[in-house]
PDB file of N, CA and C in Angstrom:
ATOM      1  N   UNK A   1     -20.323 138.343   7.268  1.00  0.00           N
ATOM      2  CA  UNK A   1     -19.977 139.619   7.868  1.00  0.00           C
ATOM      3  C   UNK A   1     -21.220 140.505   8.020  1.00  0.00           C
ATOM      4  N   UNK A   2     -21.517 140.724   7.076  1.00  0.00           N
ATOM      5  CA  UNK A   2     -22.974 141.167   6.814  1.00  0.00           C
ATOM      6  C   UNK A   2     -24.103 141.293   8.362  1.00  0.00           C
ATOM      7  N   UNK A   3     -23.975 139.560   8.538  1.00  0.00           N
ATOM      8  CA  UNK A   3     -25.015 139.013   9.998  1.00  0.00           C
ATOM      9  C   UNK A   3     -24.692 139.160  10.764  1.00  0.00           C
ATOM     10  N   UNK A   4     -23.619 140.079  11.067  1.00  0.00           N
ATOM     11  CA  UNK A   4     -22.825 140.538  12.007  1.00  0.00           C
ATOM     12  C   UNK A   4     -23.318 141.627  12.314  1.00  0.00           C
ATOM     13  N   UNK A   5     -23.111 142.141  11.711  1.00  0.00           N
ATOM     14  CA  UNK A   5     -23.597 143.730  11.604  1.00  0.00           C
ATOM     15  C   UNK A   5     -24.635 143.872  11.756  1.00  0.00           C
ATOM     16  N   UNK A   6     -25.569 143.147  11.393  1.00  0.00           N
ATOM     17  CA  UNK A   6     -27.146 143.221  11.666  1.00  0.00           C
ATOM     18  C   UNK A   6     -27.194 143.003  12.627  1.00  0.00           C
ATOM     19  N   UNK A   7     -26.293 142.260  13.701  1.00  0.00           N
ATOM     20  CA  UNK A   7     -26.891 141.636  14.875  1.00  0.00           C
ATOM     21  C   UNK A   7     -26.162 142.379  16.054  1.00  0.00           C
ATOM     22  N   UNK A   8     -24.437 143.286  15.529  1.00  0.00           N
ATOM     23  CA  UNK A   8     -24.132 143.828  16.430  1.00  0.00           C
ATOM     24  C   UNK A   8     -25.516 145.250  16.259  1.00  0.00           C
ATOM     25  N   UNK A   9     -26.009 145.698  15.346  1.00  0.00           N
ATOM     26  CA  UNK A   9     -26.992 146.993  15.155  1.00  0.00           C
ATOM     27  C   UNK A   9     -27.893 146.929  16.107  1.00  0.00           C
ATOM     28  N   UNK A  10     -28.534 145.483  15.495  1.00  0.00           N
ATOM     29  CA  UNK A  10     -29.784 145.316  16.583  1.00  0.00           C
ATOM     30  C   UNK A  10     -29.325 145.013  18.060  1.00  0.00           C
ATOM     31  N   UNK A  11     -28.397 145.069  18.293  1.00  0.00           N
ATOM     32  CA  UNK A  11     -27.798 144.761  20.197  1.00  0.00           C
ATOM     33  C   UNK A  11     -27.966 146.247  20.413  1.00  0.00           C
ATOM     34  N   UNK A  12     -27.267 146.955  19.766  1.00  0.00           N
ATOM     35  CA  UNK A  12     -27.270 148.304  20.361  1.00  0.00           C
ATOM     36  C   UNK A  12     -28.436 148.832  20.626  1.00  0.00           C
ATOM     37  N   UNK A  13     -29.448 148.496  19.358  1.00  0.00           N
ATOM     38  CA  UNK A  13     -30.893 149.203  19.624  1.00  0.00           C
ATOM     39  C   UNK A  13     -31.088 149.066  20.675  1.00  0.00           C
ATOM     40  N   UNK A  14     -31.168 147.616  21.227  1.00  0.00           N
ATOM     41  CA  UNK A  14     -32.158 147.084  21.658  1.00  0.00           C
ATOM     42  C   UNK A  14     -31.370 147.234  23.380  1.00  0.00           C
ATOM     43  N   UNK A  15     -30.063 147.611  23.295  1.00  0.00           N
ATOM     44  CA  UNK A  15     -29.823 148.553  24.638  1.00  0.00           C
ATOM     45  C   UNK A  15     -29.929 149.485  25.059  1.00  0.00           C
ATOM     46  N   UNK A  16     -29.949 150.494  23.452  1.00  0.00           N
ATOM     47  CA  UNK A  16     -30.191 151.760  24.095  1.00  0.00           C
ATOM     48  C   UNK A  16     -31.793 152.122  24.229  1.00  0.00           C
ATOM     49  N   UNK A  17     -32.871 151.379  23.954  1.00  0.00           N
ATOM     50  CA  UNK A  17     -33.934 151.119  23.694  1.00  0.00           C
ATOM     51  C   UNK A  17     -34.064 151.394  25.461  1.00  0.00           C
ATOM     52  N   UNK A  18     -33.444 149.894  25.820  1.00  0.00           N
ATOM     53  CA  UNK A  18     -33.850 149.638  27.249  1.00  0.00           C
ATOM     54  C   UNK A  18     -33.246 150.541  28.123  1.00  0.00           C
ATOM     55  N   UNK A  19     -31.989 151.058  28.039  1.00  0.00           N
ATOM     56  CA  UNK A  19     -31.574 152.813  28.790  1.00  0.00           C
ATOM     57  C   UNK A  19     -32.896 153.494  28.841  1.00  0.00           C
ATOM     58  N   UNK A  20     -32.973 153.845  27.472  1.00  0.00           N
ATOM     59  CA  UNK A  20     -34.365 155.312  27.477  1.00  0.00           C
ATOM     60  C   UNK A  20     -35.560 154.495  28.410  1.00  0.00           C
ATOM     61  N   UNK A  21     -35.716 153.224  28.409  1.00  0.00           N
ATOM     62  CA  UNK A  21     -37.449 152.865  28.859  1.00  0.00           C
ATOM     63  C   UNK A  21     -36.892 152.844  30.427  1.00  0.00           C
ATOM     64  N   UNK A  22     -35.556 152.626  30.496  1.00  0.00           N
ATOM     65  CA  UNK A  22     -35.073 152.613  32.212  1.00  0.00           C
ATOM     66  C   UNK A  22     -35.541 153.651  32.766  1.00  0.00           C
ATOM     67  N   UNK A  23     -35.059 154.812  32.055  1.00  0.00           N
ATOM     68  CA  UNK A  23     -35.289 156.112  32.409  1.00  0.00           C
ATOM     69  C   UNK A  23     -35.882 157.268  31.940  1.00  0.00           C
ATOM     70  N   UNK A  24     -36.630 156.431  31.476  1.00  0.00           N
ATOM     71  CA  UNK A  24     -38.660 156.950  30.944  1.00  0.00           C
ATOM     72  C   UNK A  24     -38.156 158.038  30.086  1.00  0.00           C
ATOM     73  N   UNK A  25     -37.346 158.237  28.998  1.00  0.00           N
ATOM     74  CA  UNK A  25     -36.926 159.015  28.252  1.00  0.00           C
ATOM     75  C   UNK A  25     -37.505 158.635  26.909  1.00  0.00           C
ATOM     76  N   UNK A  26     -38.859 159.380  26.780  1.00  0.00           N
ATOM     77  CA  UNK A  26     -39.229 159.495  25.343  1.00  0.00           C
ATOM     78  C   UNK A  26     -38.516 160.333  24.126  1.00  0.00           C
ATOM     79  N   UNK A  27     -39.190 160.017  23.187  1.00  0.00           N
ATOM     80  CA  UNK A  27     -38.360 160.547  21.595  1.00  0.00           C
ATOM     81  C   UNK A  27     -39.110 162.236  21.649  1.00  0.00           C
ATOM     82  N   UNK A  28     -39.907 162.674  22.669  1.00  0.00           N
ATOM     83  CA  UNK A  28     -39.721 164.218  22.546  1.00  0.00           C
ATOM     84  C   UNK A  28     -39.328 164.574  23.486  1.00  0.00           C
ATOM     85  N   UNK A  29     -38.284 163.838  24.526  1.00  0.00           N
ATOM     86  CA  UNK A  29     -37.429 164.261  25.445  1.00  0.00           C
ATOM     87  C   UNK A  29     -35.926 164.035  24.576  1.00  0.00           C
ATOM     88  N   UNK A  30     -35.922 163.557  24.189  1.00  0.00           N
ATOM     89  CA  UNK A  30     -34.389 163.858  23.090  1.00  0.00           C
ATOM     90  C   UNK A  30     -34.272 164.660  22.790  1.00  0.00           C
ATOM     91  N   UNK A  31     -32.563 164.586  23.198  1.00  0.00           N
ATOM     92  CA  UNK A  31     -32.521 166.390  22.197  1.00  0.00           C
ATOM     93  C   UNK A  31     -31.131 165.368  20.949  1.00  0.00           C
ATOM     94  N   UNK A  32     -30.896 166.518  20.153  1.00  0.00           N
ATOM     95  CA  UNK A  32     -29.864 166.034  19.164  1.00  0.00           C
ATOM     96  C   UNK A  32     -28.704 166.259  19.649  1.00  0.00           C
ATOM     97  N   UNK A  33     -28.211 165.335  19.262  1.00  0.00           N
ATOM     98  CA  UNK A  33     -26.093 164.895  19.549  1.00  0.00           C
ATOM     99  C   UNK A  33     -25.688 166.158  18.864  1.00  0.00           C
ATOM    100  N   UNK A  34     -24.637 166.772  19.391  1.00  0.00           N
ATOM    101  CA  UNK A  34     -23.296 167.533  18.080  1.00  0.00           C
ATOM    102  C   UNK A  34     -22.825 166.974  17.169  1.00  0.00           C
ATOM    103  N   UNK A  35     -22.376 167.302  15.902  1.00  0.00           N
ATOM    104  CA  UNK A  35     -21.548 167.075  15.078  1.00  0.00           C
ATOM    105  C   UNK A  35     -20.081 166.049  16.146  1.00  0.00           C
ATOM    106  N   UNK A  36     -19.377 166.897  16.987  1.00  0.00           N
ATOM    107  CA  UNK A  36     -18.373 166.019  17.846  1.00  0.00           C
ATOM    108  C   UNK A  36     -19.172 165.097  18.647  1.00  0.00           C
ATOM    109  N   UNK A  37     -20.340 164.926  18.990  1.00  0.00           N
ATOM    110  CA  UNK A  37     -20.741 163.585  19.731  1.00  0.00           C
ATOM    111  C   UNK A  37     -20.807 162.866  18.529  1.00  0.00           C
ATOM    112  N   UNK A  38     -21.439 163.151  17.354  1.00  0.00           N
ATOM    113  CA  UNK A  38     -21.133 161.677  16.614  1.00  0.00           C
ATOM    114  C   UNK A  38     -20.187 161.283  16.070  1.00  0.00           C
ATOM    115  N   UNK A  39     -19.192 162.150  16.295  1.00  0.00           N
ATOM    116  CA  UNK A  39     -17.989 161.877  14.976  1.00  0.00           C
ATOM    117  C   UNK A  39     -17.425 160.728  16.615  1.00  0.00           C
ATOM    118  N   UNK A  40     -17.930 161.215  17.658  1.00  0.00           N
ATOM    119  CA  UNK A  40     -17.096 160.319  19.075  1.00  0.00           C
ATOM    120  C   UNK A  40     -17.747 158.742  18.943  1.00  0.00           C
ATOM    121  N   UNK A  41     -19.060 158.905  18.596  1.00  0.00           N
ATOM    122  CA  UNK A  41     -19.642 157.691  18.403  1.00  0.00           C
ATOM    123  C   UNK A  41     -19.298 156.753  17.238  1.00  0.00           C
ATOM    124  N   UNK A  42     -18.848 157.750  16.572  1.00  0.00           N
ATOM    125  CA  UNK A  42     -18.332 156.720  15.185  1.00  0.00           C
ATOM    126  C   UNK A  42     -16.578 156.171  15.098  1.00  0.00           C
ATOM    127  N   UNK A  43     -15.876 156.797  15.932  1.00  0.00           N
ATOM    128  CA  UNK A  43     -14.746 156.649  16.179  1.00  0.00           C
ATOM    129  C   UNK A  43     -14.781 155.654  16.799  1.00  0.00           C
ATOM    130  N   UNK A  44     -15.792 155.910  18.143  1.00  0.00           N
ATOM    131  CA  UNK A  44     -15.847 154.756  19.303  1.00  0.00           C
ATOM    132  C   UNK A  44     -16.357 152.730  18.671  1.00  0.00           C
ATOM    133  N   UNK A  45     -17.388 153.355  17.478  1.00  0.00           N
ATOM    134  CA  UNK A  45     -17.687 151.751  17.452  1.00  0.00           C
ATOM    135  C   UNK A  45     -17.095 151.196  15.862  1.00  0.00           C
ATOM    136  N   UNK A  46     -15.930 152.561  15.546  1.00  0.00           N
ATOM    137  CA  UNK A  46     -14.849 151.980  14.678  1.00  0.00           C
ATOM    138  C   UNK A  46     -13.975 151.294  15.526  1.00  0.00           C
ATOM    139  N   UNK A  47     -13.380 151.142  16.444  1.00  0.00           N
ATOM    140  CA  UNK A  47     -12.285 150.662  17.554  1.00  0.00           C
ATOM    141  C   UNK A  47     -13.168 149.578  18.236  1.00  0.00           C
ATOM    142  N   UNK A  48     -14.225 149.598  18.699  1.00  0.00           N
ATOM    143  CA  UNK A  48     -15.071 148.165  19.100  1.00  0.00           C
ATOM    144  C   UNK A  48     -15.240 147.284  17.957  1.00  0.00           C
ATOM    145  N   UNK A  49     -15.289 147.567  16.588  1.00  0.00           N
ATOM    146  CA  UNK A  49     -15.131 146.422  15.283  1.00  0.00           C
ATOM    147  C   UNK A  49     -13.688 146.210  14.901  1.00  0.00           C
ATOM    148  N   UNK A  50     -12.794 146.805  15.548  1.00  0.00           N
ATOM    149  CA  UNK A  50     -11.682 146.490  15.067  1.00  0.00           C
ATOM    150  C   UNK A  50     -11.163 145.070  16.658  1.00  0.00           C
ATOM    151  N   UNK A  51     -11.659 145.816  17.533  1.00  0.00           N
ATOM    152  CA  UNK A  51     -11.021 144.785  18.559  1.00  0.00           C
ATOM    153  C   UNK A  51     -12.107 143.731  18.491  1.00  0.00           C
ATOM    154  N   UNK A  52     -13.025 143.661  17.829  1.00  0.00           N
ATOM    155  CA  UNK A  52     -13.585 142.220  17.505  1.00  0.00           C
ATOM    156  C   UNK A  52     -13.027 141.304  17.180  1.00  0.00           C
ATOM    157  N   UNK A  53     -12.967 142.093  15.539  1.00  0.00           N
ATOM    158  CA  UNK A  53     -12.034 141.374  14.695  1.00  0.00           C
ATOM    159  C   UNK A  53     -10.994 140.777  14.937  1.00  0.00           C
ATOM    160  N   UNK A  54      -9.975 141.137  15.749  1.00  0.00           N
ATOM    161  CA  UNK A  54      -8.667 141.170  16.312  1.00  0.00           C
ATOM    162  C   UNK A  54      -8.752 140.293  17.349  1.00  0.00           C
ATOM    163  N   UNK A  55     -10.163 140.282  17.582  1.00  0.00           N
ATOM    164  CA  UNK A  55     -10.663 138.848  19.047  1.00  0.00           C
ATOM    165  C   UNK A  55     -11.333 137.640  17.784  1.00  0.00           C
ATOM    166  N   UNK A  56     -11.794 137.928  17.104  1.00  0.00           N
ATOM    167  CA  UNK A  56     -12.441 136.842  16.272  1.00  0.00           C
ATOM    168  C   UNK A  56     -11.142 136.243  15.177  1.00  0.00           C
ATOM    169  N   UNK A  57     -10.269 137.183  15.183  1.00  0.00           N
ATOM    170  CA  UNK A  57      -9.218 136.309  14.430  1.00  0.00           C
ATOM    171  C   UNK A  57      -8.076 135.818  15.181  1.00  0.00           C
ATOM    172  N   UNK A  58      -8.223 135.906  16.466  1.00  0.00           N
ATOM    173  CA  UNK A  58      -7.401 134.992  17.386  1.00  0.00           C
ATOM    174  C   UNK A  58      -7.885 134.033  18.065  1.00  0.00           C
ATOM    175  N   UNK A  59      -9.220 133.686  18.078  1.00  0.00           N
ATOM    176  CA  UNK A  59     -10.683 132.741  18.171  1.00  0.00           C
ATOM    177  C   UNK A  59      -9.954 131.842  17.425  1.00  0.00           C
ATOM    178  N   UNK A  60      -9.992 132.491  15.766  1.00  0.00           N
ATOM    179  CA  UNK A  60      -9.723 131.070  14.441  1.00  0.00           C
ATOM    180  C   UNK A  60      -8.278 130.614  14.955  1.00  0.00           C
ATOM    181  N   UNK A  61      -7.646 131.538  14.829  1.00  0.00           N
ATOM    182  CA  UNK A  61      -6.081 130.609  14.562  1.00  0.00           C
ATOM    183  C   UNK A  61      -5.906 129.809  16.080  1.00  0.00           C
ATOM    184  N   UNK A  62      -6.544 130.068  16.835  1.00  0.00           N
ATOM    185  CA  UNK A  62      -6.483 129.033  18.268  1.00  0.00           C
ATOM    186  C   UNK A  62      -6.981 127.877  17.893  1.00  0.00           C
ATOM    187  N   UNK A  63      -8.321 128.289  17.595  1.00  0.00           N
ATOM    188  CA  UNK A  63      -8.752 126.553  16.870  1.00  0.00           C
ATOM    189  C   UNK A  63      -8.333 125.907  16.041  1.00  0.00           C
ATOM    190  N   UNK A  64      -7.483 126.830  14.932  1.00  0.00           N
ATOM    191  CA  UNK A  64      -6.936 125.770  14.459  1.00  0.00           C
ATOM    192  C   UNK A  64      -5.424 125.403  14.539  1.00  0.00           C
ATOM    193  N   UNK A  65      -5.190 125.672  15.777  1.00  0.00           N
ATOM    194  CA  UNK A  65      -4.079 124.794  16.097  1.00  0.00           C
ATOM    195  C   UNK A  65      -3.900 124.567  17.469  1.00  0.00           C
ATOM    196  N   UNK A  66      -5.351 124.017  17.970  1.00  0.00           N
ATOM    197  CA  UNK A  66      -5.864 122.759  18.508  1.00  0.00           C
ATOM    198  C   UNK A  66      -6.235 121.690  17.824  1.00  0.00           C
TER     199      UNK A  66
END
């Protein structure tokens, strides 16, 4: 589970990485999120690990009953 997480983390970086270099947005062109943008961001990629899961545990029980 663990290598999961490391690897869904590093996907995100490494997209939102390539957004900002798309659109030449350096780290002193950032400004800071709200309190409600992150609580949206944390809601949002609570519901993307749940419909994983919910895809990765209908993955197993398919295979195994093939």
């Amino acid at each position: 589970m663990a290598d999961r997480n490391d690897v869904t983390k590093n996907l995100g970086e490494l997209l939102i990485q390539d957004v900002f270099a798309k659109h030449r947005i350096t780290s002193e062109k950032r400004r800071p999120i709200t309190p409600e943008q992150k609580e949206q961001l944390r809601q949002l990629v609570k519901s993307l690990e749940e419909q994983v899961q919910q895809f990765l545990s209908t993955q197993s029980e398919t295979t195994r009953s093939n």
